[in-house]
Protein backbone atom coordinates (compact mmCIF):
# COMPACT_ATOMS: atom_id res chain seq x y z
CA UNK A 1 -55.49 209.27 -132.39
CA UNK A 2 -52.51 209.77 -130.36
CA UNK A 3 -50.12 207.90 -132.14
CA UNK A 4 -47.58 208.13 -129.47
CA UNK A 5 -49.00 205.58 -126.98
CA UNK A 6 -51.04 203.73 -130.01
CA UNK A 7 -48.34 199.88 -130.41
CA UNK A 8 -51.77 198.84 -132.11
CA UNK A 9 -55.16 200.10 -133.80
CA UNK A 10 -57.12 198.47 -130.36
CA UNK A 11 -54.80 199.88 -128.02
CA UNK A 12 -54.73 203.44 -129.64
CA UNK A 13 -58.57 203.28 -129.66
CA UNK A 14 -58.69 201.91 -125.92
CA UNK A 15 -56.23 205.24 -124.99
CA UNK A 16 -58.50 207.80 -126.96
CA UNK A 17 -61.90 206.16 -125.36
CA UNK A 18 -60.11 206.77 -122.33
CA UNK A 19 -58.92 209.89 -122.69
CA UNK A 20 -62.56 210.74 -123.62
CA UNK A 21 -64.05 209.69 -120.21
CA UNK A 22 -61.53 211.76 -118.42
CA UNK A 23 -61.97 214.95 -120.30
CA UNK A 24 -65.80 214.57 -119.80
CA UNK A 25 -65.15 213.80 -116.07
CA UNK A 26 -63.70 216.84 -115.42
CA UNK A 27 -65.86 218.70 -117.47
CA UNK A 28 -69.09 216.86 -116.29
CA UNK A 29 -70.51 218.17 -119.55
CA UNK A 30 -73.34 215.90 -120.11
CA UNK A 31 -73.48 216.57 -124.26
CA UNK A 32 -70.35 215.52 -124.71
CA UNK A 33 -70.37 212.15 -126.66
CA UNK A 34 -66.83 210.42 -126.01
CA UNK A 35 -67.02 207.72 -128.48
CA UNK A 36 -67.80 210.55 -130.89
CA UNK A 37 -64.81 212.74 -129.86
CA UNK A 38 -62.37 209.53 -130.39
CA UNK A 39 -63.93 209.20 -134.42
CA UNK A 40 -66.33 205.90 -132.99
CA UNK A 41 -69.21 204.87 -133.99
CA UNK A 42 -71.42 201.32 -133.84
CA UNK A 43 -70.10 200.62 -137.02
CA UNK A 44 -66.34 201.02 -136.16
CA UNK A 45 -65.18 197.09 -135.50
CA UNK A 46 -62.01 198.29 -133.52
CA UNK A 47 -63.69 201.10 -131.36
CA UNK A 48 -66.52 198.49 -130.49
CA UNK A 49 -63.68 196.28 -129.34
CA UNK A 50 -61.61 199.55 -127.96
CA UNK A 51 -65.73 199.70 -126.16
CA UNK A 52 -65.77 196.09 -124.70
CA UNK A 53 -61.80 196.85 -122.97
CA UNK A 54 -63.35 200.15 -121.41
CA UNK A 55 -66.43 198.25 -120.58
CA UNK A 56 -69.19 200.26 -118.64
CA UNK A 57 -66.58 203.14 -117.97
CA UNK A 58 -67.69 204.35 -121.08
CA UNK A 59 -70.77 205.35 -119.14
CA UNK A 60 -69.11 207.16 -116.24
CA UNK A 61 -69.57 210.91 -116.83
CA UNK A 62 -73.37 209.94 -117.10
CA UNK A 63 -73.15 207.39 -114.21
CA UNK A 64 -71.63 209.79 -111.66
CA UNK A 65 -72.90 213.00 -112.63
CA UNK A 66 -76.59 211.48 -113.06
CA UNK A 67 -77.01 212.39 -116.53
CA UNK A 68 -78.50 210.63 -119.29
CA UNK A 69 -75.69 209.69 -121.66
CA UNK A 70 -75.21 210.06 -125.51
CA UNK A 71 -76.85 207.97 -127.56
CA UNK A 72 -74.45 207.24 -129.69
CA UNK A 73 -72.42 205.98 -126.28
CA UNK A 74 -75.36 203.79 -125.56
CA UNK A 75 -75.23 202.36 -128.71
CA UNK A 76 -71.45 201.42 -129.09
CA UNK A 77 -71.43 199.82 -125.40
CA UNK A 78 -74.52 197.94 -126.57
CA UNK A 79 -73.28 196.86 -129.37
CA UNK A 80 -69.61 195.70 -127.64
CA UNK A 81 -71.82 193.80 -125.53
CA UNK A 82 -73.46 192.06 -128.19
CA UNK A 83 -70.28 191.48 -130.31
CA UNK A 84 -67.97 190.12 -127.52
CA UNK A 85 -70.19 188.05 -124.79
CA UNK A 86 -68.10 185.82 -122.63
CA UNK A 87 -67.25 182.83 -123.76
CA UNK A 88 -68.59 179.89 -121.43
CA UNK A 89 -64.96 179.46 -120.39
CA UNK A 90 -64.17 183.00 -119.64
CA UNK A 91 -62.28 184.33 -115.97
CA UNK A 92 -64.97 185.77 -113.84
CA UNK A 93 -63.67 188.62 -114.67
CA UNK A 94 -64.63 189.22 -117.92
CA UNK A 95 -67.98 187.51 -116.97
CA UNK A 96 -68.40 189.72 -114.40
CA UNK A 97 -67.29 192.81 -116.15
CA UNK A 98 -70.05 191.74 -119.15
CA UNK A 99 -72.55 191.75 -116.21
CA UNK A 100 -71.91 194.75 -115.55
CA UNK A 101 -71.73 196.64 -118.68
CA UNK A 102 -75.13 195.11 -119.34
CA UNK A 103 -76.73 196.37 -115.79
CA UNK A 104 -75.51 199.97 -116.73
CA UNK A 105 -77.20 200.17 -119.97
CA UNK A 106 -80.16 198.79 -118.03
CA UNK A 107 -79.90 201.89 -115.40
CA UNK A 108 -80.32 204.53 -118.19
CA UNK A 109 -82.59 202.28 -120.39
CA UNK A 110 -84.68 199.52 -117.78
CA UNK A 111 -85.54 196.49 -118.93
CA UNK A 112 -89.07 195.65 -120.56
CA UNK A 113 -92.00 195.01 -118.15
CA UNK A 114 -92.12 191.66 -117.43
CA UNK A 115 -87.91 191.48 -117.16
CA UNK A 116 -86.29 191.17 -113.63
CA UNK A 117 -82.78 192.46 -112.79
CA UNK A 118 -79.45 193.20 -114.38
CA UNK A 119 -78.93 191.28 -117.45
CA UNK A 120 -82.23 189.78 -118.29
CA UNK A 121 -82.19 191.45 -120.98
CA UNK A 122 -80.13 194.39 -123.45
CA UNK A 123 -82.33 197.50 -123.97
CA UNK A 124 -81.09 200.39 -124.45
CA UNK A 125 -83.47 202.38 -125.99
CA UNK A 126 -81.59 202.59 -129.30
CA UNK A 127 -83.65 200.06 -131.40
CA UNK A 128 -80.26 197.91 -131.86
CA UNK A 129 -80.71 196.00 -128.79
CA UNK A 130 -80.97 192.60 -128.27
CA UNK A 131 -82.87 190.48 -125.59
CA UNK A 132 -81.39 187.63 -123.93
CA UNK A 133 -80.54 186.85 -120.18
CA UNK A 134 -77.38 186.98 -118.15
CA UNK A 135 -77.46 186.28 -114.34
CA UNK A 136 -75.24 187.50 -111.67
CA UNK A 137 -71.82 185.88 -112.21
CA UNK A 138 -70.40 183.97 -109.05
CA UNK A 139 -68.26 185.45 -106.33
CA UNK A 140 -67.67 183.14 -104.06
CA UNK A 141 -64.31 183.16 -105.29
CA UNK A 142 -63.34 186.53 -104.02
CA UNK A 143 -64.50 185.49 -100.57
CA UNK A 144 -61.42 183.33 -99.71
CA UNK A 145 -58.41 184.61 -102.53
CA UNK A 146 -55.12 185.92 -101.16
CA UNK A 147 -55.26 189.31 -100.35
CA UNK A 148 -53.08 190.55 -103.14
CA UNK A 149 -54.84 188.34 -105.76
CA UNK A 150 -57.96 190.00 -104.49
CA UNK A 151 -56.85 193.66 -105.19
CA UNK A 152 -55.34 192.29 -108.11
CA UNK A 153 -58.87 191.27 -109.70
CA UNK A 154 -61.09 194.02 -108.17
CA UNK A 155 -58.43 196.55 -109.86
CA UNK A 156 -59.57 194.59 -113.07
CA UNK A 157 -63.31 195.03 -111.89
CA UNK A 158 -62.84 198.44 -111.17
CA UNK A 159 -65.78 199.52 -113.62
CA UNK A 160 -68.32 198.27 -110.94
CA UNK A 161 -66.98 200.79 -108.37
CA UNK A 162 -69.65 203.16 -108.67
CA UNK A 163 -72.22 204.45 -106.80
CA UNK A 164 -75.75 202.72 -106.91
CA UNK A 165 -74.62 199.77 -107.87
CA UNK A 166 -74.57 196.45 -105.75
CA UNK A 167 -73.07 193.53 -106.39
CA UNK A 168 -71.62 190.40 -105.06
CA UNK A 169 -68.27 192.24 -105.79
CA UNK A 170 -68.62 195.78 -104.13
CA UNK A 171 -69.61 193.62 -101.03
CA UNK A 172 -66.85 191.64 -101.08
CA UNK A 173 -64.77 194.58 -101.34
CA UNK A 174 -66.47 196.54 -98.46
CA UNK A 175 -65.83 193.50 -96.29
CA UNK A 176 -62.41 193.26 -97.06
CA UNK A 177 -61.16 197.11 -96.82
CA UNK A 178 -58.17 196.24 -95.11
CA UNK A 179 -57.01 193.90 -97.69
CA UNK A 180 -57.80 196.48 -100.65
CA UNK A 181 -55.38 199.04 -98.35
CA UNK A 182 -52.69 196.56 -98.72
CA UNK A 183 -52.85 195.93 -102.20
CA UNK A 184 -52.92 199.50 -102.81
CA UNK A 185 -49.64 199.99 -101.10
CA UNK A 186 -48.64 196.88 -102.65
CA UNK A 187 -49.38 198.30 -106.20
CA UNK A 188 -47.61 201.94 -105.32
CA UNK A 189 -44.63 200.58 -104.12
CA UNK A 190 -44.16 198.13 -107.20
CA UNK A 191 -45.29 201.09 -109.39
CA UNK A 192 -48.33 199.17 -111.22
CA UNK A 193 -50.40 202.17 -111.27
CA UNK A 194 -53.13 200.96 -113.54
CA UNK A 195 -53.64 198.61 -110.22
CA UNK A 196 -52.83 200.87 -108.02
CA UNK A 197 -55.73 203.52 -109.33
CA UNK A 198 -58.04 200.46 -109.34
CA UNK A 199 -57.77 199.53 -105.67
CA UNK A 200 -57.95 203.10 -105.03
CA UNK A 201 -61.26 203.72 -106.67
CA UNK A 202 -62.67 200.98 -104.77
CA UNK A 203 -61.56 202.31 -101.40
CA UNK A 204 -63.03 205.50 -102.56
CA UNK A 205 -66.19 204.45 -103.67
CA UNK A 206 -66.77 201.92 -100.21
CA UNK A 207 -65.33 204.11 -97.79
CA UNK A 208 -63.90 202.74 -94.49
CA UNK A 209 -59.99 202.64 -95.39
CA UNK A 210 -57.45 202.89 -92.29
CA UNK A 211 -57.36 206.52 -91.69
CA UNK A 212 -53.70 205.90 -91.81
CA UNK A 213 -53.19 205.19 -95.51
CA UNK A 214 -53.82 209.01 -97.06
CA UNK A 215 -55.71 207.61 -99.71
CA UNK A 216 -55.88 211.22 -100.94
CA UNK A 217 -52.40 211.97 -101.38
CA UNK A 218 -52.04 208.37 -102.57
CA UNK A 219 -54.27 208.89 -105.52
CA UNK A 220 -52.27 212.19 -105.98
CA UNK A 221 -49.09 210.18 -106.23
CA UNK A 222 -50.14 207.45 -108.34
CA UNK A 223 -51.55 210.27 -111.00
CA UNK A 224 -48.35 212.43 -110.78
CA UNK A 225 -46.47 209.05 -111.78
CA UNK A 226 -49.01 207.15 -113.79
CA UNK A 227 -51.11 209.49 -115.35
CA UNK A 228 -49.36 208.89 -118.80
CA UNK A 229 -51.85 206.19 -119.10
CA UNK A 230 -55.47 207.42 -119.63
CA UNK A 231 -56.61 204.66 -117.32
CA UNK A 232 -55.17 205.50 -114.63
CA UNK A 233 -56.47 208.89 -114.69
CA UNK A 234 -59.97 207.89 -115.43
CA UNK A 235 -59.49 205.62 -111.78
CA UNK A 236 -58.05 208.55 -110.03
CA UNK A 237 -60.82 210.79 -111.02
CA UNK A 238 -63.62 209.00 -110.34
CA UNK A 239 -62.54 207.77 -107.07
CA UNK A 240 -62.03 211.76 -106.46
CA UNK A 241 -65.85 212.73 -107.55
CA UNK A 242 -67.21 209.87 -105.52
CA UNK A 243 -64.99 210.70 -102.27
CA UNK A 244 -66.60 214.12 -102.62
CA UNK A 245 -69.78 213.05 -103.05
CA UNK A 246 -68.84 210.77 -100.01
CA UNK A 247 -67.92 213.99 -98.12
CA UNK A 248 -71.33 216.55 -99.12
């Protein structure tokens, strides 16, 4: 663990689980296990909470390089998700972000017959899975929030800007492009890169931006200045592989 950025055991896990995904991003090595390369397993209490704070990301090198992931990656997001549902009182955002952790084990591992959409039930093909169902969180709210509270909580959604994966959220964000544009300026020029890379990745992954915003370079920027923080770079680089993809 890099003890340098670790002020706590949960946020030194959260940087090396990060750190992880980006090495395995740019490697797009699809043995690489990156809860194994941090020292976490399903019976590590802080890396399964490290897990739940990374949320489906953990998944990404599998998710954008269409890959089946690790198993023992399946099992420590399955297991965060089973340790730390929302509580019935929870911001949509952490509902949401449950959601969609449980809809990306579902992509590598489908549900049982019988079982209909994301969330129905958790089955990852480990044998520690658990059934249960969890709808579609609300979105409504996105619909009608201030333009820099919206690219304030899709940066903390960022996880479901991926490829393949609709949602009440990645519409909302392709309807409001313009307003994810100015957030992201917003966020460079009051250097919060962690929301900054966020907004970014969503522009990246729905397309459409104002040609006049250089998203490229912007991303370029906002690693050159943030990239300290794992999470950052994690955003920057997969809003880089799916603009390429984009681009083929």
């Amino acid at each position: 663990m890099d003890q340098t950025h670790a002020s706590s055991p949960l946020a030194g896990a959260v940087h090396d689980l990060a750190t992880e995904v980006v090495l395995a991003l740019r490697s797009g090595d699809h043995l690489a296990t990156v809860c194994g390369a941090a020292g976490i397993d399903e019976e590590n209490r802080t890396g399964i909470a490290a897990a739940r704070v990374i949320g489906a990301d953990l998944l990404l090198p599998s998710v954008l390089y269409g890959r089946h992931p690790h198993p023992g990656d399946v099992a420590v997001l399955d297991r965060a998700v089973r340790e730390f549902p929302p509580k019935p009182d929870a911001p949509a955002a952490t509902a949401w972000s449950h959601w969609h952790m449980i809809s990306t084990l579902q992509r590598f591992a489908p549900p049982p017959p019988g079982a209909t959409g994301p969330g129905t039930a958790v089955g990852t093909g480990t044998g520690t899975g658990t059934t249960g169902t969890y709808s579609e969180p609300d979105a409504a709210w996105l619909e009608n929030a201030p333009w820099q509270s919206f690219t304030h909580q899709l940066s903390v959604l960022a996880p479901l800007a991926v490829p393949a994966a609709p949602s009440a959220v990645q519409r909302a964000a392709a309807d409001r492009t313009v307003d994810l544009a100015r957030g992201f300026v917003r966020a460079v020029r009051r250097r919060d890169w962690l929301q900054a890379a966020g907004a970014g990745r969503w522009l990246a992954a729905i397309g459409g931006e104002p040609a006049t915003l250089g998203l490229e370079r912007g991303l370029d920027f906002v690693e050159l200045m943030g990239g300290h923080d794992p999470r950052v770079t994690l955003h920057v680089r997969a809003a880089r592989l799916m603009a390429e993809a984009r681009a083929r």
